[in-house]
C-alpha atoms as a PDB file:
ATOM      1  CA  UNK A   1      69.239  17.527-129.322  1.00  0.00           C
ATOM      2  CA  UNK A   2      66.256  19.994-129.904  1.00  0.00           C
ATOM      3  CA  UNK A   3      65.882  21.122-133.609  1.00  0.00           C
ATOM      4  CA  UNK A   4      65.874  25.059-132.634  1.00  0.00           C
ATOM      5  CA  UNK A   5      67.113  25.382-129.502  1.00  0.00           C
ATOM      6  CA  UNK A   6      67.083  29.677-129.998  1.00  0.00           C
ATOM      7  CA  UNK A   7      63.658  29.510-131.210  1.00  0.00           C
ATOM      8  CA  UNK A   8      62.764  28.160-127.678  1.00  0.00           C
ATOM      9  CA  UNK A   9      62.074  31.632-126.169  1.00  0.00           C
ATOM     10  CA  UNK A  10      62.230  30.105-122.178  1.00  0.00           C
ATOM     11  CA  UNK A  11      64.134  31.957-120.315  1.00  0.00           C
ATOM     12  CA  UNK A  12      66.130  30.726-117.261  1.00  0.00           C
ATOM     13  CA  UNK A  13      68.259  27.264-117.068  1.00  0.00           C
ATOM     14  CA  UNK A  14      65.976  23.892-117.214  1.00  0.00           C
ATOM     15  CA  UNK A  15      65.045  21.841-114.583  1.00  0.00           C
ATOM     16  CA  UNK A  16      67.977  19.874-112.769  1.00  0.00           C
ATOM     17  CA  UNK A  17      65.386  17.038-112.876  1.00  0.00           C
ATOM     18  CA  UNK A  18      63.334  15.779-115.176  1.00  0.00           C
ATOM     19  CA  UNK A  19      60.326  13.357-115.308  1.00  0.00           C
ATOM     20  CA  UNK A  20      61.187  10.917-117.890  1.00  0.00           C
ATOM     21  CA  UNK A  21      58.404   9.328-120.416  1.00  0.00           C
ATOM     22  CA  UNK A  22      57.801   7.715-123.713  1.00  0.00           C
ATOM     23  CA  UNK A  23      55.430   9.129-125.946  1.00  0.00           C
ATOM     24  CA  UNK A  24      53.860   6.504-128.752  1.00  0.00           C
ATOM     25  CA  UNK A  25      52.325   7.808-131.958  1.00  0.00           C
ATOM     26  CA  UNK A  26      51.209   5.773-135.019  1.00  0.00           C
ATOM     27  CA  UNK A  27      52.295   7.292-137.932  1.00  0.00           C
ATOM     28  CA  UNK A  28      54.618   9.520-139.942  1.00  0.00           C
ATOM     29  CA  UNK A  29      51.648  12.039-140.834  1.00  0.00           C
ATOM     30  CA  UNK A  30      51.458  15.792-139.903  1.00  0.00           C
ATOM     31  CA  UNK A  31      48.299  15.040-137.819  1.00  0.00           C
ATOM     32  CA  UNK A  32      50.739  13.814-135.209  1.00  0.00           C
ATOM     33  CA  UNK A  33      52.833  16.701-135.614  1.00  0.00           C
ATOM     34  CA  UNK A  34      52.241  18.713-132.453  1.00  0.00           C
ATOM     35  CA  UNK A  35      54.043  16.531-129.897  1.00  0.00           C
ATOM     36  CA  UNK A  36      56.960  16.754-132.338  1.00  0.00           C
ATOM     37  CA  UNK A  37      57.036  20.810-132.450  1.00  0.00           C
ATOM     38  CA  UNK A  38      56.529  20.861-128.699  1.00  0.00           C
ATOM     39  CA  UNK A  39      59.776  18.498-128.134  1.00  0.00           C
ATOM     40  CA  UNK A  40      61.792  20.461-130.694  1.00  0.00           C
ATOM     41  CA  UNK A  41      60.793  23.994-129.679  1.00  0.00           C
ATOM     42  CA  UNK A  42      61.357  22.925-125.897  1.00  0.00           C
ATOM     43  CA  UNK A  43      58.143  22.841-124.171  1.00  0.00           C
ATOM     44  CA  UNK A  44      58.540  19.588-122.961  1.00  0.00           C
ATOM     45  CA  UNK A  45      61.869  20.560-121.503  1.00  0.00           C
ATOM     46  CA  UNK A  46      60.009  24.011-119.751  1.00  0.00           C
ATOM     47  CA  UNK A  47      57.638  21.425-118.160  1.00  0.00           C
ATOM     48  CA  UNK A  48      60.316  19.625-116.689  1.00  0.00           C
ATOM     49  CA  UNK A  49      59.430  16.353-118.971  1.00  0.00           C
ATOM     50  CA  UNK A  50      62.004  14.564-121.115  1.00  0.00           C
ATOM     51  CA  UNK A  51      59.867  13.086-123.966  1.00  0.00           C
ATOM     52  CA  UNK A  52      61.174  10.344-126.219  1.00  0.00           C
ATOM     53  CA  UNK A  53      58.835   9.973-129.332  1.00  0.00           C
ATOM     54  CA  UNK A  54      58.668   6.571-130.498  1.00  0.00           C
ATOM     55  CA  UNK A  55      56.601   5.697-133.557  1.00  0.00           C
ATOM     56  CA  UNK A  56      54.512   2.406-133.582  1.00  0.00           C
ATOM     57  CA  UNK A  57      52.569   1.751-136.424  1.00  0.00           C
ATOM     58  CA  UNK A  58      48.863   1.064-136.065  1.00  0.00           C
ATOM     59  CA  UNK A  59      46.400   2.678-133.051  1.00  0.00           C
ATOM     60  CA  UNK A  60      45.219  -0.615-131.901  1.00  0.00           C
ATOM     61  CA  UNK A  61      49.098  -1.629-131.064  1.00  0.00           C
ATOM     62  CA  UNK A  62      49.778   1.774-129.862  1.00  0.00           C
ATOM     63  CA  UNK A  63      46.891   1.050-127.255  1.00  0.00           C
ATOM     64  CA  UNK A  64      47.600  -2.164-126.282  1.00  0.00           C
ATOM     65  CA  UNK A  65      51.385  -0.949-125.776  1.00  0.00           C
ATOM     66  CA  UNK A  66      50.251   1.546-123.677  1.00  0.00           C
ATOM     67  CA  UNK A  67      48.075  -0.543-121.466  1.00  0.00           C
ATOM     68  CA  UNK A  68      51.308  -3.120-121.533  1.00  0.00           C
ATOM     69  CA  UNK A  69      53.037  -0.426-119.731  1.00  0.00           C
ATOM     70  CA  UNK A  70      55.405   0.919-122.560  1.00  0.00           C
ATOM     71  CA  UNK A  71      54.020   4.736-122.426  1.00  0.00           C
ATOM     72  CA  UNK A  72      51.355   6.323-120.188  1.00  0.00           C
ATOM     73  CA  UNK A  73      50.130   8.732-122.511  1.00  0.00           C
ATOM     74  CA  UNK A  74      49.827   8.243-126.278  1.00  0.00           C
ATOM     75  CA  UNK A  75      48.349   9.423-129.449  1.00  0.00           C
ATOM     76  CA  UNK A  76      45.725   6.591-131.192  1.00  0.00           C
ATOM     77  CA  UNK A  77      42.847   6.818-133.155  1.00  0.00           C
ATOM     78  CA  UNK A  78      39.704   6.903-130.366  1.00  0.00           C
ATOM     79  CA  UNK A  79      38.061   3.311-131.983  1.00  0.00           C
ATOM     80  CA  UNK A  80      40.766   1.895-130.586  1.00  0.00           C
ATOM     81  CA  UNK A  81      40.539   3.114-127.185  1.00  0.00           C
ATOM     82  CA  UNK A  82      36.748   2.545-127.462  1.00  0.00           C
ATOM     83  CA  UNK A  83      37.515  -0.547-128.028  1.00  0.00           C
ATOM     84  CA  UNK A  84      39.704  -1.202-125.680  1.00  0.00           C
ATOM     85  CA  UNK A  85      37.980   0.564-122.982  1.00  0.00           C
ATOM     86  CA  UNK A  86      34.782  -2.058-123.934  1.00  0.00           C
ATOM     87  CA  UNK A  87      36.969  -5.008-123.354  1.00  0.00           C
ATOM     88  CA  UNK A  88      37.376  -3.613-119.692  1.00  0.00           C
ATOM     89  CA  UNK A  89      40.388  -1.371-119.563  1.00  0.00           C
ATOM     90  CA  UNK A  90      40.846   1.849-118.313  1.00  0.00           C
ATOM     91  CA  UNK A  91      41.533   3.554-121.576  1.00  0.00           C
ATOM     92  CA  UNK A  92      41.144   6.975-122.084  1.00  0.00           C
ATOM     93  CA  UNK A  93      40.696  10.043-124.699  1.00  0.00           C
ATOM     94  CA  UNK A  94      41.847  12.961-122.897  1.00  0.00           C
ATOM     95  CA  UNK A  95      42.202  15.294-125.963  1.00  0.00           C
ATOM     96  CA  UNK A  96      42.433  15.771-129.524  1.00  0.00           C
ATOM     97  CA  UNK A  97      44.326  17.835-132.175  1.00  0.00           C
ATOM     98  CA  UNK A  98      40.848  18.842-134.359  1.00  0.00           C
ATOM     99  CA  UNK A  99      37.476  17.519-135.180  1.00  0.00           C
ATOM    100  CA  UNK A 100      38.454  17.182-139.015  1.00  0.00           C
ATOM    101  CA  UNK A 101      39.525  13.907-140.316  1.00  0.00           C
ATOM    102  CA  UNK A 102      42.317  14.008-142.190  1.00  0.00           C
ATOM    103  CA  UNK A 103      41.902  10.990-144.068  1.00  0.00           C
ATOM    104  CA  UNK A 104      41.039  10.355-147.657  1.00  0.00           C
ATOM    105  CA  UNK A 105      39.784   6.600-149.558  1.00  0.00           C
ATOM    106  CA  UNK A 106      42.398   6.338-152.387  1.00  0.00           C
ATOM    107  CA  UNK A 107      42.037   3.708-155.053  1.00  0.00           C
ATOM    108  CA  UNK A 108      45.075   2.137-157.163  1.00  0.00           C
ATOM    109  CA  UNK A 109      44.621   3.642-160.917  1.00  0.00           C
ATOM    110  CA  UNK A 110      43.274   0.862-162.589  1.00  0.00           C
ATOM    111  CA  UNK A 111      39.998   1.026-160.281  1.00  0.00           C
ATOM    112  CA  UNK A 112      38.006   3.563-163.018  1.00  0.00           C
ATOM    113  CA  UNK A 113      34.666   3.486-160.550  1.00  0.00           C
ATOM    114  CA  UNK A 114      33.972   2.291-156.900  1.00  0.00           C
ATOM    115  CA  UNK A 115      32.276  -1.270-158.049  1.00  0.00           C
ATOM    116  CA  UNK A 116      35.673  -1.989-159.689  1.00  0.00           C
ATOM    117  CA  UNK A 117      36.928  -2.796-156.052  1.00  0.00           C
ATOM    118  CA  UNK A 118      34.355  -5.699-155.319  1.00  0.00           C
ATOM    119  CA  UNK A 119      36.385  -8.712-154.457  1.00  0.00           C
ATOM    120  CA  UNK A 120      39.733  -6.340-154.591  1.00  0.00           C
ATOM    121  CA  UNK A 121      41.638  -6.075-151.192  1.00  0.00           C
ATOM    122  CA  UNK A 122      41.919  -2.738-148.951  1.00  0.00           C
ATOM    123  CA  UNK A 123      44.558  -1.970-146.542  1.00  0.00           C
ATOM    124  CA  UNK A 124      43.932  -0.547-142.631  1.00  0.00           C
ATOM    125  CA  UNK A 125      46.325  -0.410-139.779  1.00  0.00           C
ATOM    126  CA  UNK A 126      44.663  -2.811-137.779  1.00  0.00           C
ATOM    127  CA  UNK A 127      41.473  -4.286-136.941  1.00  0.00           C
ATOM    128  CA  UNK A 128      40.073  -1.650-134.337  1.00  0.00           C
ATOM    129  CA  UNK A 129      41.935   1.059-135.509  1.00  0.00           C
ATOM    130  CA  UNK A 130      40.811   4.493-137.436  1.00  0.00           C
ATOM    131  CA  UNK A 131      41.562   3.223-140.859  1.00  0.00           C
ATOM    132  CA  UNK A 132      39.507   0.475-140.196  1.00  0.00           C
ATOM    133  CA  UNK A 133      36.494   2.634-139.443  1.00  0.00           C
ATOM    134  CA  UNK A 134      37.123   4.753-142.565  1.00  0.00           C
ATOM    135  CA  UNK A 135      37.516   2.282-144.684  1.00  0.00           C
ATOM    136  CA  UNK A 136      34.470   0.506-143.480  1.00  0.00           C
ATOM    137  CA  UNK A 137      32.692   3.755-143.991  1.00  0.00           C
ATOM    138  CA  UNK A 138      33.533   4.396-147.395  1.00  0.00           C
ATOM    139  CA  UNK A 139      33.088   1.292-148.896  1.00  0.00           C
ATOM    140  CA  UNK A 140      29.319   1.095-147.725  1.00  0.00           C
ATOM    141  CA  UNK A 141      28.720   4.428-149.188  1.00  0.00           C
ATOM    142  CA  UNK A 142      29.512   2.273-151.987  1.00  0.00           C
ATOM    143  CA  UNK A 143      27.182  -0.059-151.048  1.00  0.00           C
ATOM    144  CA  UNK A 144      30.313  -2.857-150.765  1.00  0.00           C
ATOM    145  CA  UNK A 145      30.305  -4.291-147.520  1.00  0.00           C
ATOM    146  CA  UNK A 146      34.106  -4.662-145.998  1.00  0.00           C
ATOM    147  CA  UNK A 147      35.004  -8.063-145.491  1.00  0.00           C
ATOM    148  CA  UNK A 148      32.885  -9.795-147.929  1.00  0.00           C
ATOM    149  CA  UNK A 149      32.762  -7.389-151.410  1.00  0.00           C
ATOM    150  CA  UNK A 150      36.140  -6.106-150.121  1.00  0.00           C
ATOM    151  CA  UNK A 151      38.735  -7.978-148.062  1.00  0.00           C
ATOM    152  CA  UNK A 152      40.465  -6.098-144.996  1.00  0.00           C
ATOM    153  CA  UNK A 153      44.137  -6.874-144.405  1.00  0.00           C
ATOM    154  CA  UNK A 154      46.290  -4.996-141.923  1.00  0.00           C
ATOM    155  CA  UNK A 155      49.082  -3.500-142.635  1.00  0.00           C
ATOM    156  CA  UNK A 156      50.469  -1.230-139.710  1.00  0.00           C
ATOM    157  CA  UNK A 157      50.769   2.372-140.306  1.00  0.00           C
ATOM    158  CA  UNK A 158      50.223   4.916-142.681  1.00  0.00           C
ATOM    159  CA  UNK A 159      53.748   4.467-144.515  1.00  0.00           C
ATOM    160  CA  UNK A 160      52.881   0.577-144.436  1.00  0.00           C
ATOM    161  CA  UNK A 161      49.746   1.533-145.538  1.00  0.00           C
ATOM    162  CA  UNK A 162      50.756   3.527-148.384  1.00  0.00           C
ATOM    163  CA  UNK A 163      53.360   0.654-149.117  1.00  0.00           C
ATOM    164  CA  UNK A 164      50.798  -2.108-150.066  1.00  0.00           C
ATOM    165  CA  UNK A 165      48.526   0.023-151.934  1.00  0.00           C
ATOM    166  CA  UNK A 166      51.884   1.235-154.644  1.00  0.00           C
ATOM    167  CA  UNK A 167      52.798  -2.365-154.822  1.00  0.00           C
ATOM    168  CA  UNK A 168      49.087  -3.586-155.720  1.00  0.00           C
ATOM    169  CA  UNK A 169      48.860  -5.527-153.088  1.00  0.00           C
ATOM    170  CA  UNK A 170      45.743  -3.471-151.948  1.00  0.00           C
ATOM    171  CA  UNK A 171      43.382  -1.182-154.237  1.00  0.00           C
ATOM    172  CA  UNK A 172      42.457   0.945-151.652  1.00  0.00           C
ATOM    173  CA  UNK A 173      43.110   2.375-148.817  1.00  0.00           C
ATOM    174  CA  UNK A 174      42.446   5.222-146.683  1.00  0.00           C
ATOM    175  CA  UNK A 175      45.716   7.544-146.200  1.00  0.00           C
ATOM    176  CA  UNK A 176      46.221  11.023-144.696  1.00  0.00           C
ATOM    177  CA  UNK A 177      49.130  13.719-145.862  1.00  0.00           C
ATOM    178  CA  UNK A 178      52.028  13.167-147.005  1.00  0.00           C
ATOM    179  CA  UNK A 179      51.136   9.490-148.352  1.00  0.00           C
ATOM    180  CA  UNK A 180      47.697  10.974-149.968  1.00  0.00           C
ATOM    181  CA  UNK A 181      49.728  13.931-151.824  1.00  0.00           C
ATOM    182  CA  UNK A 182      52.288  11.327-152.542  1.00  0.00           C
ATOM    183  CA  UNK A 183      49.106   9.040-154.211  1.00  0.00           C
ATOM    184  CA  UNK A 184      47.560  11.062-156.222  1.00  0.00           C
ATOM    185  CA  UNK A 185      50.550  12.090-158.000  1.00  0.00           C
ATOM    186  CA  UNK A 186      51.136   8.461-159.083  1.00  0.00           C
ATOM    187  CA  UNK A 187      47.343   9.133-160.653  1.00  0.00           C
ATOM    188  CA  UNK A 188      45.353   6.947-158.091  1.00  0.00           C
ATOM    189  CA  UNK A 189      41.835   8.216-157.021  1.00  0.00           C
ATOM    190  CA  UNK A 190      40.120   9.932-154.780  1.00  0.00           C
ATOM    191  CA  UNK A 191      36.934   8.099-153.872  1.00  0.00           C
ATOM    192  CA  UNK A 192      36.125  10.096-150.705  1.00  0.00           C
ATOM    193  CA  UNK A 193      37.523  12.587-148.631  1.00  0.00           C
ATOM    194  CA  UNK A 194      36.428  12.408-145.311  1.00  0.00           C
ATOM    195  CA  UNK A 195      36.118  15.657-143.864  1.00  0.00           C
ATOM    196  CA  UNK A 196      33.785  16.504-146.220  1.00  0.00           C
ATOM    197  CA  UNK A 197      31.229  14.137-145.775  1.00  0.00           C
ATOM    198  CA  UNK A 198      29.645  15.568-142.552  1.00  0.00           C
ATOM    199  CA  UNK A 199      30.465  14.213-139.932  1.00  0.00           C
ATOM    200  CA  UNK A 200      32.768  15.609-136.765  1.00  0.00           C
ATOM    201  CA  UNK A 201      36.331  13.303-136.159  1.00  0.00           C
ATOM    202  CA  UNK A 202      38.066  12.591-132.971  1.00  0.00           C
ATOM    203  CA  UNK A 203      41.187  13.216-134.725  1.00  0.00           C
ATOM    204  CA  UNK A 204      44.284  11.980-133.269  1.00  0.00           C
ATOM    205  CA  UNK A 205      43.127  11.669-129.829  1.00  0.00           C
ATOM    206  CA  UNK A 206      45.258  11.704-126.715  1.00  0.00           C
ATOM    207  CA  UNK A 207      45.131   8.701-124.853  1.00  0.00           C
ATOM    208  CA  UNK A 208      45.865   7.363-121.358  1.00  0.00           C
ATOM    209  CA  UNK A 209      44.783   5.557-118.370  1.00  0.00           C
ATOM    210  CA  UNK A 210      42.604   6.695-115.817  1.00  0.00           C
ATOM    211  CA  UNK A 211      44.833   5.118-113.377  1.00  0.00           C
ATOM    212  CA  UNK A 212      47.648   6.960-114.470  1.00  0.00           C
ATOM    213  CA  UNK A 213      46.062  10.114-114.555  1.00  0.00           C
ATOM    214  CA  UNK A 214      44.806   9.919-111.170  1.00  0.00           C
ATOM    215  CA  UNK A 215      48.102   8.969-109.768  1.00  0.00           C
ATOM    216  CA  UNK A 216      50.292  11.178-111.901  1.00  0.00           C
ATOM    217  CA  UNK A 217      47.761  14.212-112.508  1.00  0.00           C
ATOM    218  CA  UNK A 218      50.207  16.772-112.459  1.00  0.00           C
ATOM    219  CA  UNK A 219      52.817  15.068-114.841  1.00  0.00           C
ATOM    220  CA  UNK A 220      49.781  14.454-117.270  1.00  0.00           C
ATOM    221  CA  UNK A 221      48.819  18.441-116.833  1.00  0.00           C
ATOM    222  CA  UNK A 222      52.280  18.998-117.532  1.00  0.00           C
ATOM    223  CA  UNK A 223      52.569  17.281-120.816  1.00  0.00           C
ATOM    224  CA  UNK A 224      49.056  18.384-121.872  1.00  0.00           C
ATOM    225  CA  UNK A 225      50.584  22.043-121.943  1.00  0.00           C
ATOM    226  CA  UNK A 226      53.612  20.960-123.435  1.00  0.00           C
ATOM    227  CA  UNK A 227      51.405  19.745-126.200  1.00  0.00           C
ATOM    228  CA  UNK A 228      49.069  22.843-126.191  1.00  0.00           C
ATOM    229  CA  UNK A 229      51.937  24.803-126.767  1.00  0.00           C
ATOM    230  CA  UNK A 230      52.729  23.135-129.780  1.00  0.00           C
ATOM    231  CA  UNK A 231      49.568  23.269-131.370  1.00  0.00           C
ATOM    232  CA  UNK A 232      49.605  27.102-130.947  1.00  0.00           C
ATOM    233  CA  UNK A 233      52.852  27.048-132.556  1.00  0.00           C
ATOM    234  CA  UNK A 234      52.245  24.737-135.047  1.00  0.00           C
ATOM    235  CA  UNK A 235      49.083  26.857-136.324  1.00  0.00           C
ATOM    236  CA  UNK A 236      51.169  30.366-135.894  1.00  0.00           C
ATOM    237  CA  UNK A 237      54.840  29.943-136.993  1.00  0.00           C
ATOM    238  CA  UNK A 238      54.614  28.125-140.620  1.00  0.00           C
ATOM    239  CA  UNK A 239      57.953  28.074-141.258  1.00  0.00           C
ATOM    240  CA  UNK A 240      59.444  26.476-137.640  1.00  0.00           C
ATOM    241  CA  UNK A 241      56.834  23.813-138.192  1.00  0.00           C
ATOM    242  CA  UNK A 242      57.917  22.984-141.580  1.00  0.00           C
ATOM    243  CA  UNK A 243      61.271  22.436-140.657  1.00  0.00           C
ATOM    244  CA  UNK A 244      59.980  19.932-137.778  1.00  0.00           C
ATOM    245  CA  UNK A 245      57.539  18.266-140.336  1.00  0.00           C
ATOM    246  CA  UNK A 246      60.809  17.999-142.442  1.00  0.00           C
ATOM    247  CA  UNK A 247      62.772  15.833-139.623  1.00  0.00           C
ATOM    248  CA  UNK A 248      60.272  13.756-138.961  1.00  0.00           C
ATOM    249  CA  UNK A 249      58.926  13.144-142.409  1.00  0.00           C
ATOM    250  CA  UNK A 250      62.432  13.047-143.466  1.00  0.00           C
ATOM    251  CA  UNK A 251      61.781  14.830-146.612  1.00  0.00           C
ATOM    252  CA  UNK A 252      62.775  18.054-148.033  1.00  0.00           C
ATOM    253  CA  UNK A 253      60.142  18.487-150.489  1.00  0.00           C
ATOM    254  CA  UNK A 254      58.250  21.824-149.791  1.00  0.00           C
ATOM    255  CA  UNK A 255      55.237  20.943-151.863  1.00  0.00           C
ATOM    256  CA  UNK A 256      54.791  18.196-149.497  1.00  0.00           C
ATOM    257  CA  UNK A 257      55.703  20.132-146.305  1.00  0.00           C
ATOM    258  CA  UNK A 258      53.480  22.929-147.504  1.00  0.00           C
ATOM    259  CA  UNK A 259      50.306  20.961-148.262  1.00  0.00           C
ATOM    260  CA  UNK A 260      50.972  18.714-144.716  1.00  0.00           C
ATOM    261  CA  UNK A 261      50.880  22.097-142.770  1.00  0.00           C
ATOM    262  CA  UNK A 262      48.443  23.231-144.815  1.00  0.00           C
ATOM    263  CA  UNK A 263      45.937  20.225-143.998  1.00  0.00           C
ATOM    264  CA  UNK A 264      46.416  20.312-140.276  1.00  0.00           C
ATOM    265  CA  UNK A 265      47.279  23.464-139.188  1.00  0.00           C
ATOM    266  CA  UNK A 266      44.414  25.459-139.924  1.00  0.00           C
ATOM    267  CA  UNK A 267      42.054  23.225-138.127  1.00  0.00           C
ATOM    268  CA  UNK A 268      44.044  22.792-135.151  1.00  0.00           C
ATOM    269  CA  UNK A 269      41.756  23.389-131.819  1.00  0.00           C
ATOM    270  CA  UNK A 270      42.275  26.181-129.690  1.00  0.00           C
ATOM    271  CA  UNK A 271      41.049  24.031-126.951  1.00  0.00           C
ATOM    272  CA  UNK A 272      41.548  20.307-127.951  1.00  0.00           C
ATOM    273  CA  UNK A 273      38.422  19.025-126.114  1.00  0.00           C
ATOM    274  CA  UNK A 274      37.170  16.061-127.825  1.00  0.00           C
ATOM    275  CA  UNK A 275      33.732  16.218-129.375  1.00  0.00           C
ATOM    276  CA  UNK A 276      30.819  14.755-127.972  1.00  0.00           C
ATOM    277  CA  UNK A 277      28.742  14.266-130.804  1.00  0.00           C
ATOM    278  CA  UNK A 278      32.030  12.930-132.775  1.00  0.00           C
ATOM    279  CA  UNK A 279      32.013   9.927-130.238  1.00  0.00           C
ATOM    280  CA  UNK A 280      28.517   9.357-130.675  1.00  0.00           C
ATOM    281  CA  UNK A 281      29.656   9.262-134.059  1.00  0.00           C
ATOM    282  CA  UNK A 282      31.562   6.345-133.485  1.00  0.00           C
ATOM    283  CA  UNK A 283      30.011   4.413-130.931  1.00  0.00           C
ATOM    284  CA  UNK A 284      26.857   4.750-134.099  1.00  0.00           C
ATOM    285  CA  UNK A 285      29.440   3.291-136.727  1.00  0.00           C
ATOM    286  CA  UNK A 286      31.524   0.837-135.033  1.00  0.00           C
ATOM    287  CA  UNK A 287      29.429  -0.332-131.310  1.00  0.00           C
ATOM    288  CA  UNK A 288      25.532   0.232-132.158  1.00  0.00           C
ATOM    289  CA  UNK A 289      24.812  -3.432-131.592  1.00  0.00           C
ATOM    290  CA  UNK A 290      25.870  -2.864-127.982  1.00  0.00           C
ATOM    291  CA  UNK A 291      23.225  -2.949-125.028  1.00  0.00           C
ATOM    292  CA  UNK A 292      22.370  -0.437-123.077  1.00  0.00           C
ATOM    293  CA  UNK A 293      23.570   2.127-125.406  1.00  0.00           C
ATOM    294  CA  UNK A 294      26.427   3.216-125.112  1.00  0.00           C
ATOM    295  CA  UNK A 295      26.840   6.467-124.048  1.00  0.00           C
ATOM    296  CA  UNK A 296      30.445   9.084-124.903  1.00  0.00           C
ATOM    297  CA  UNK A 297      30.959  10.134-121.880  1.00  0.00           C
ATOM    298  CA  UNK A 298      32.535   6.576-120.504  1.00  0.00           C
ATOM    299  CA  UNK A 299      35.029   7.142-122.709  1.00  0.00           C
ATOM    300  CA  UNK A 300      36.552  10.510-122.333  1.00  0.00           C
ATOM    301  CA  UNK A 301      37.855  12.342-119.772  1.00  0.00           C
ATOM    302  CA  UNK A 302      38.591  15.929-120.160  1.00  0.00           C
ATOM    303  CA  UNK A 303      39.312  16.970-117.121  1.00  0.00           C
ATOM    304  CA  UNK A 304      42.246  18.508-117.631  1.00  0.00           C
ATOM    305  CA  UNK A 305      41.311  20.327-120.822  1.00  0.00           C
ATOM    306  CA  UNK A 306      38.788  21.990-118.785  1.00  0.00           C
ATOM    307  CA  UNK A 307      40.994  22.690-115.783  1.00  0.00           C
ATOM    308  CA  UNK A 308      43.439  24.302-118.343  1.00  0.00           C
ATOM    309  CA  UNK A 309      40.635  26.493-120.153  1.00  0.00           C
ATOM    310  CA  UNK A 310      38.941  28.125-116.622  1.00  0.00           C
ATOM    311  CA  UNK A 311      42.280  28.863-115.592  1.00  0.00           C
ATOM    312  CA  UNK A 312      42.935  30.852-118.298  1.00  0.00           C
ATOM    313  CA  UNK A 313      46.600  28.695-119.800  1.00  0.00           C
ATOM    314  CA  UNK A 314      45.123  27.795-122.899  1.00  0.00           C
ATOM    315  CA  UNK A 315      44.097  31.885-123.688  1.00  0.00           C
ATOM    316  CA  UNK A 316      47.600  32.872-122.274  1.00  0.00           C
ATOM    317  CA  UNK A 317      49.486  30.568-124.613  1.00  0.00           C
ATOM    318  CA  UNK A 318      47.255  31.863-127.619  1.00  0.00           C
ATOM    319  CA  UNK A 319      47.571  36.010-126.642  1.00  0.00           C
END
């Protein structure tokens, strides 16, 4: 049952039938929260698509999931559909909610400076997978290198994540709202946050196939709309969104729904075309070693964000 089914604003009856999909996304975090307000406000339903959201934690699973079949379109962190793509699938990133990374390096309280953590433990999703970048990054600003000053052990998503780093399992870890909020009230550290260290994010890319998307283009336009949709509303309507963030965070905390909305929403793109030169970024980071160079544009295909902007959808849904 939709959340708000008056808040819809669709008129006419839906569809008597609907293309059924599954839609995976790694983690109980705002940044994933557009998909969400576009099934509860009905947008999904107006494209004729019946959407069932199912969490898995962890990009890299989410992508090999998807590539097992499970869902044709998903939301993952683009190293792991880099990656993936590299070991010869057809992998995808066909969009993303914003080119800020919403991620933050948060240290257990008993780590007073960054050399405290050498020969500590740190905490990612999965080898492959965004964390796993981040936390890579931050501990050689540090000059630690991951995996020798600083163990890596996987731990699945971000409430997984946030899990082993409260139990002192880990000292550090990289987390995104609510679990960063939820940190830094229990007086652990800050060590770096992300989007402030200049550099462009492909954060939380769409992903798919290009096999699916050239044999089901205009189910994949569909939900890309859908999804478009809900990023407009997500950015414009603070108070629906809040009460979706609420469901799916299951928590009724407004200082916690306020600063999630807050962190995302303003940064939302009006058209979620994923960055060029944040790709780059990543191939730099996490595929240098690779020859010939690597170059972004094997792994992206916006097609459809483009084929949505010149036909003028995307400025209709933000008028």
């Amino acid at each position: 049952m939709l959340l708000f089914a008056s808040a819809i604003g669709y008129s006419g009856q839906a569809p008597s039938q609907m293309t059924s999909m599954r839609f995976l996304y790694p983690s109980l975090s705002g940044t994933f929260a557009a998909a969400w307000i576009a099934k509860e406000a009905g947008y999904f339903t107006a494209e004729n698509l019946d959407i069932e959201l199912i969490r898995v934690g962890g990009s890299t699973r989410i992508v090999a999931s998807m590539l097992g079949g499970s869902a044709p379109i998903i939301h993952a962190g683009a190293s792991a559909s880099m990656a993936a793509t590299l070991a010869g699938s057809d992998s995808v990133i066909i969009g993303c909610m914003s080119t800020k990374s919403p991620f933050h390096l948060i240290a257990r309280p008993e780590i007073k400076q960054p050399g405290d953590l050498k020969g500590k433990r740190a905490a990612i999703s999965a080898f492959g997978a965004t964390s796993d970048f981040l936390v890579r990054l931050g501990l050689r600003r540090f000059g630690l290198e991951p995996g020798k000053d600083v163990a890596l052990l996987p731990a699945g998503g971000d409430s997984e994540v946030f899990a082993a780093l409260q139990a002192g399992s880990v000292q550090v870890a990289a987390l995104s709202y609510p679990a960063y909020m939820l940190a830094l009230k229990m007086d652990m550290k800050e060590l770096v946050n992300f989007s402030e260290i200049g550099f462009e994010a492909v954060n939380a890319a769409l992903v798919s196939t290009r096999s699916y998307m050239a044999q089901n283009r205009d189910t994949s336009t569909r939900f890309v709309r859908a999804v478009i949709r809900g990023m407009q509303r997500y950015g414009s309507d603070k108070e629906f969104s809040k009460k979706v963030l609420s469901k799916y965070l299951r928590t009724n905390d407004n200082e916690v729904l306020e600063a999630s909305w807050k962190d995302v929403a303003p940064n939302l793109l009006k058209v979620p075309r994923p960055s060029v030169k944040a790709i780059q970024f990543i191939i730099d980071g996490q595929f240098k070693d690779k020859n010939p160079p690597l170059k972004p544009e094997i792994f992206v295909d916006t097609s459809i964000i483009d084929q949505l902007e010149r036909s003028g959808f995307i400025d209709s849904v933000y008028r």
